[in-house]
Protein backbone atom coordinates (compact mmCIF):
# COMPACT_ATOMS: atom_id res chain seq x y z
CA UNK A 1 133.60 -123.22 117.17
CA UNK A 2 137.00 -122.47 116.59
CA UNK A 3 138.57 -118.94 115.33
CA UNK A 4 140.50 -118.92 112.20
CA UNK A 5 142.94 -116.25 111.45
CA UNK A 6 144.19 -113.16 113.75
CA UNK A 7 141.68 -110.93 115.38
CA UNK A 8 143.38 -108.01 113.86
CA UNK A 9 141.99 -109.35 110.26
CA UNK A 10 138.29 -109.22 111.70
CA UNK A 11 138.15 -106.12 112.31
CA UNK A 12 137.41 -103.95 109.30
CA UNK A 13 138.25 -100.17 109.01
CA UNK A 14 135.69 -97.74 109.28
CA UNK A 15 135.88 -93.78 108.45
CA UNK A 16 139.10 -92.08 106.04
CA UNK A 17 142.82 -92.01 107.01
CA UNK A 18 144.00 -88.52 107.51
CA UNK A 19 145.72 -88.67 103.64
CA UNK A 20 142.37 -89.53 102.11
CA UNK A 21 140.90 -87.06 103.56
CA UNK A 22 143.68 -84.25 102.87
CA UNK A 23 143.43 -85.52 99.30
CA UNK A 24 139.34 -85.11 98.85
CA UNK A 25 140.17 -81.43 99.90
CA UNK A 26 142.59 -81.03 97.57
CA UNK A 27 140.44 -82.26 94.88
CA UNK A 28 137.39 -80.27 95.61
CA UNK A 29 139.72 -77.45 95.82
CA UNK A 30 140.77 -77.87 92.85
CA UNK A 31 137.19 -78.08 91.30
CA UNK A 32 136.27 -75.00 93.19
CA UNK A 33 139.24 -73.04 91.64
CA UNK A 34 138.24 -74.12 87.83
CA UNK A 35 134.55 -73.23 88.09
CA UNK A 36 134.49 -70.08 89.88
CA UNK A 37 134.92 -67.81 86.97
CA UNK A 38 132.44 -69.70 85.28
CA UNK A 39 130.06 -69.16 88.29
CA UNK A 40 130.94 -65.52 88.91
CA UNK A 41 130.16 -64.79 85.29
CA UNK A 42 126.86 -66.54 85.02
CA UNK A 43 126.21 -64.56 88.66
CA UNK A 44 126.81 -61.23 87.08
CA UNK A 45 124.81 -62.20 83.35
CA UNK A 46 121.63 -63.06 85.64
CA UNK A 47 121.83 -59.86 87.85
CA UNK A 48 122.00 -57.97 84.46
CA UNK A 49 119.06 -59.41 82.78
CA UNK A 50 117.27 -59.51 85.92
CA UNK A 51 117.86 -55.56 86.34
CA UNK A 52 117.16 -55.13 82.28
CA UNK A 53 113.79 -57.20 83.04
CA UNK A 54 112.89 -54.91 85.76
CA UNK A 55 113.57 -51.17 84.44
CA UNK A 56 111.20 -52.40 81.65
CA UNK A 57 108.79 -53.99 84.07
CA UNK A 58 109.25 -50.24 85.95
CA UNK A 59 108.81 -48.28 82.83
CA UNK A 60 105.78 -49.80 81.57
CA UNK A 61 104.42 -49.12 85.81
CA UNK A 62 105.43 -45.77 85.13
CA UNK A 63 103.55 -45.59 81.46
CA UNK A 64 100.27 -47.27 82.91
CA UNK A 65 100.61 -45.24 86.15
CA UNK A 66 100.19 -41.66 83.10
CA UNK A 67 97.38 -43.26 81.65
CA UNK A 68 95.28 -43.98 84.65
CA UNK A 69 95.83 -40.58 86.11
CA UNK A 70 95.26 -38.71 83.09
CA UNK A 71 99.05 -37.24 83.36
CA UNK A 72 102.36 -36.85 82.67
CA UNK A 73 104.91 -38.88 84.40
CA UNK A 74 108.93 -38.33 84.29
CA UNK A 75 111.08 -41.53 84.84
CA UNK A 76 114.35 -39.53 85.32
CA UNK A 77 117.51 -41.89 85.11
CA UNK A 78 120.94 -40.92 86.89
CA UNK A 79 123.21 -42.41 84.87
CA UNK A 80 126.02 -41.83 87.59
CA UNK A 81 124.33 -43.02 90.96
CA UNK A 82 122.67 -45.77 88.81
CA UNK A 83 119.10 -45.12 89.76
CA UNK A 84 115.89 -44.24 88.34
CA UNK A 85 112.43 -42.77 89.80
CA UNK A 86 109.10 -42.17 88.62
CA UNK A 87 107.42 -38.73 89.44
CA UNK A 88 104.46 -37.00 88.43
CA UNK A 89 104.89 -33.54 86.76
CA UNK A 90 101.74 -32.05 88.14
CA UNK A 91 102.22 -32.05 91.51
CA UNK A 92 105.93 -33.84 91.60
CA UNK A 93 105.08 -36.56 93.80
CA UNK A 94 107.65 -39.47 93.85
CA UNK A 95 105.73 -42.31 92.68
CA UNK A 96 108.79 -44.94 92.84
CA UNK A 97 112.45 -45.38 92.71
CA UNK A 98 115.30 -47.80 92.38
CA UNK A 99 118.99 -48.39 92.90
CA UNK A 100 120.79 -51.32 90.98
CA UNK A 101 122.24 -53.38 92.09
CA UNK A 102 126.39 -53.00 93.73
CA UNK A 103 128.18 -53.52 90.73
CA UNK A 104 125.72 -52.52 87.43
CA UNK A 105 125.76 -49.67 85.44
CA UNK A 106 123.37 -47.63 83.60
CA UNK A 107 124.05 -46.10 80.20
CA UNK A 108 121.80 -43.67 78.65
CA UNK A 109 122.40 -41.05 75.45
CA UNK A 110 122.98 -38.61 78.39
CA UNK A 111 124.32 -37.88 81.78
CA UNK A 112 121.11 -37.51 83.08
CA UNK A 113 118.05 -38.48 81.28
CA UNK A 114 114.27 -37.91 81.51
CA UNK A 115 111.24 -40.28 79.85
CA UNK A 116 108.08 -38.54 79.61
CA UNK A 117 104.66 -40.78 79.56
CA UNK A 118 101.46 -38.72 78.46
CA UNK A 119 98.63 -39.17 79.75
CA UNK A 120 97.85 -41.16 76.01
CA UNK A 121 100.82 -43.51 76.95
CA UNK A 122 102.86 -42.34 74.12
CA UNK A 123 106.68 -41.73 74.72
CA UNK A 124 108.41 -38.55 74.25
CA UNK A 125 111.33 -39.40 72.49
CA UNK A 126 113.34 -42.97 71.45
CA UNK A 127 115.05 -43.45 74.33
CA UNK A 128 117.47 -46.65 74.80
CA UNK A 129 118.84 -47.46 78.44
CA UNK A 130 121.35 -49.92 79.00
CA UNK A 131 122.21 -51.84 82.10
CA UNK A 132 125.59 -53.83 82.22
CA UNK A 133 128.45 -55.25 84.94
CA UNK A 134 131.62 -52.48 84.74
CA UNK A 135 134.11 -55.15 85.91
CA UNK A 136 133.20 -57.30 82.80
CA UNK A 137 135.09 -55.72 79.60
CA UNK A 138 133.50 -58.60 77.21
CA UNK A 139 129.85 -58.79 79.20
CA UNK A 140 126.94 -58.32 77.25
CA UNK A 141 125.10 -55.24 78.10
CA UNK A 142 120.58 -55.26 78.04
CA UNK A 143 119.17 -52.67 76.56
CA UNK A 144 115.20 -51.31 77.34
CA UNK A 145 114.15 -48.47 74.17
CA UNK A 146 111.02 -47.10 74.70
CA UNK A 147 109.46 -45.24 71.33
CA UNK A 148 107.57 -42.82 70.83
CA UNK A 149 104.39 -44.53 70.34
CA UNK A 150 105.02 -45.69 74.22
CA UNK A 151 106.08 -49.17 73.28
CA UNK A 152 108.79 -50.80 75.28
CA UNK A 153 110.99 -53.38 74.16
CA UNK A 154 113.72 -55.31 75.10
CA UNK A 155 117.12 -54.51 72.53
């Protein structure tokens, strides 16, 4: 059988030339750089809510925790080293703590603030806490209020 055309026409090109490459890099580059600040704020809006979600997930431990023992229970929040713990006023044991998160905030009526749980459940005071990003001027911040009655609800 005989060969048509030049052997150099067979042969077809496999893998990218060094400029297609450089310019796929480029382009995802440039895609990186516009949705970063998109992704950075949708980052910092979830660690938010999921801090709001559990101060009222800890609050409500700390209100069933009073009722079971037949006792008062102090969730005292430190507004500057952005932490809370639980402890119970009989005999002061710790009964939990946490530290947000590098980064969130916690805003109270007060420097330092304490939430009482009776032994009923019921509240000592309203009482609003806020969690929120400090690098984020326009970021919306989650508030937890817990009543009187001992209710706690998301604001």
């Amino acid at each position: 059988m005989p060969m048509t055309g030049s052997p150099l026409l067979r042969l077809h090109r496999s893998g990218w030339t060094a400029l297609e490459l450089l310019l796929a890099l480029v382009l995802l580059g440039i895609l990186i750089e516009i949705a970063w600040p998109r992704w950075a704020a949708w980052s910092d809006r979830q660690a938010v809510v999921a801090a709001a979600r559990t101060i009222r997930t800890d609050l409500q431990r700390a209100r069933a925790a009073a009722i079971l023992r037949g006792e008062t229970i102090a969730v005292e929040l430190d507004t500057m080293a952005a932490s809370y713990e639980a402890r119970s006023l009989r005999g002061g044991q710790r009964l939990f703590g946490r530290r947000l998160e590098e980064g969130l905030f916690l805003r109270t009526t007060a420097y330092r603030e304490r939430i009482l749980f009776t032994a009923r459940g019921t509240g000592s005071l309203y009482s609003t806490t806020w969690i929120g990003a400090h690098d984020r001027p326009g970021a919306r911040w989650h508030g937890t209020r817990v009543t009187p009655t001992g209710a706690i609800e998301a604001r």
